[in-house]
Protein backbone atom coordinates (compact mmCIF):
# COMPACT_ATOMS: atom_id res chain seq x y z
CA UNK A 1 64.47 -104.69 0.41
CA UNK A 2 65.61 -103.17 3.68
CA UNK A 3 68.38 -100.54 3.29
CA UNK A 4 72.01 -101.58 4.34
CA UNK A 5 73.66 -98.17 4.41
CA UNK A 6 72.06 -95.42 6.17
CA UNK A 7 73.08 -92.07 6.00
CA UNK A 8 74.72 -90.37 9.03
CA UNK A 9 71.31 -88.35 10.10
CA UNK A 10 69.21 -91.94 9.44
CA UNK A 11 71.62 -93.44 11.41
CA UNK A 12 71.95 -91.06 14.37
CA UNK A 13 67.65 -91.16 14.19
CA UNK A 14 68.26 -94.87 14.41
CA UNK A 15 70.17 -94.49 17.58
CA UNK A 16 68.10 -91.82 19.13
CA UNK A 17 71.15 -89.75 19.13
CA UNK A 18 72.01 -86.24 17.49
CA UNK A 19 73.94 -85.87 14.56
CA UNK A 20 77.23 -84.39 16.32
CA UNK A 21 77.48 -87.42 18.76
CA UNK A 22 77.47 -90.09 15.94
CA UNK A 23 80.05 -87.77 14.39
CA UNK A 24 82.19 -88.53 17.58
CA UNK A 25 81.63 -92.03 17.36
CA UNK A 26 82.76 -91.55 13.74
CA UNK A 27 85.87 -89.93 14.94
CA UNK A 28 86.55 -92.65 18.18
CA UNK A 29 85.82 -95.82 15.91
CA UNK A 30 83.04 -96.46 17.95
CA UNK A 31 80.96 -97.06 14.49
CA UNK A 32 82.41 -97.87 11.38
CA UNK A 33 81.85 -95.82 7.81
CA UNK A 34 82.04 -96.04 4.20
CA UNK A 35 82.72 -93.82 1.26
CA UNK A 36 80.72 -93.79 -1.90
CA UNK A 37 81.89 -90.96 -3.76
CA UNK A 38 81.88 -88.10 -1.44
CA UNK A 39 79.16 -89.79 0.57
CA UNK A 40 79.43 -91.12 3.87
CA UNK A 41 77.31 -94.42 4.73
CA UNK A 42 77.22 -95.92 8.03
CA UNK A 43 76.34 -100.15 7.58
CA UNK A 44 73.13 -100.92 9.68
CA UNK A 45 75.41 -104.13 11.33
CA UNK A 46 77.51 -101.62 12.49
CA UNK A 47 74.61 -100.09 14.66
CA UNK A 48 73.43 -103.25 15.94
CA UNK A 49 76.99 -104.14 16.72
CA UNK A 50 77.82 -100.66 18.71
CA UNK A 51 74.24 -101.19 20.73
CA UNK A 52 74.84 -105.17 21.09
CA UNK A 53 78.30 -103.68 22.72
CA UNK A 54 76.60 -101.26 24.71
CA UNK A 55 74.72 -103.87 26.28
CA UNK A 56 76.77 -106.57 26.35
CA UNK A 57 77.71 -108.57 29.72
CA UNK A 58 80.99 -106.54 29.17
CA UNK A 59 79.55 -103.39 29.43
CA UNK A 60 79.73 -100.70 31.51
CA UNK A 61 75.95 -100.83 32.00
CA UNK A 62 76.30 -103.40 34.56
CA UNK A 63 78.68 -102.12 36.66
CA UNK A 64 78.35 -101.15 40.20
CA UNK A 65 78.64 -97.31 40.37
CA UNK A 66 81.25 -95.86 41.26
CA UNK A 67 82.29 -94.05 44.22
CA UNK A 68 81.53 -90.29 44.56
CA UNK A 69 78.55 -90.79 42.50
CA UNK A 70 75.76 -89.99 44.04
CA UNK A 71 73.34 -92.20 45.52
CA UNK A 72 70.43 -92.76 47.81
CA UNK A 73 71.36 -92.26 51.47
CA UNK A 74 70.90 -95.32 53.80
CA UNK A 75 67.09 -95.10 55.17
CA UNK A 76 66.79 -93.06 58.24
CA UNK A 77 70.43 -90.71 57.81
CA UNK A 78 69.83 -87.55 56.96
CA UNK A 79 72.01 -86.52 53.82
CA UNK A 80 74.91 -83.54 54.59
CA UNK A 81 73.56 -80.52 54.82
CA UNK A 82 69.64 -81.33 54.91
CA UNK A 83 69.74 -80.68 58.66
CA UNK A 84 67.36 -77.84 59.64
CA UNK A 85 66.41 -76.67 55.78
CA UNK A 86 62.85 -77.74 56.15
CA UNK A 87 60.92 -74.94 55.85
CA UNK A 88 57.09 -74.30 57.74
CA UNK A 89 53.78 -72.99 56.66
CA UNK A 90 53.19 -70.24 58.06
């Protein structure tokens, strides 16, 4: 039978994330918990839930980015401040 709690560390291996950011989403209510005794067990729905969110027509994934990010200058500008800094053999 294939586990249906997974332990924070299994769980933040699962999502190829460190411990202290599935702490966070802990904290947020990104992801979901439960309490047996003084454990803490995260339900393996919860993770597919979180990553079906993630990518998800909703997400943020898909969205164009945003200005002041940076991005690839239009062909044949030279990007601020690249004028002059190549340098020679010599």
């Amino acid at each position: 039978m294939d586990k249906l709690l997974l332990t924070p560390e299994d769980a933040a291996r699962a999502l190829s994330i460190g411990r202290s950011k599935l702490y966070e989403l802990l904290a947020t209510g990104a992801l979901r918990s439960v309490r047996i005794g003084t454990s803490r067990r995260i339900p393996v729905e919860t993770l597919a839930a979180y990553v079906h969110r993630l990518t998800g027509p909703d997400s943020s994934v898909h969205e164009p980015l945003e200005s002041g990010c940076a991005q690839d200058p239009p062909a044949g500008s030279t990007p601020p401040g690249a004028a002059g800094t190549l340098a020679t053999a010599g």
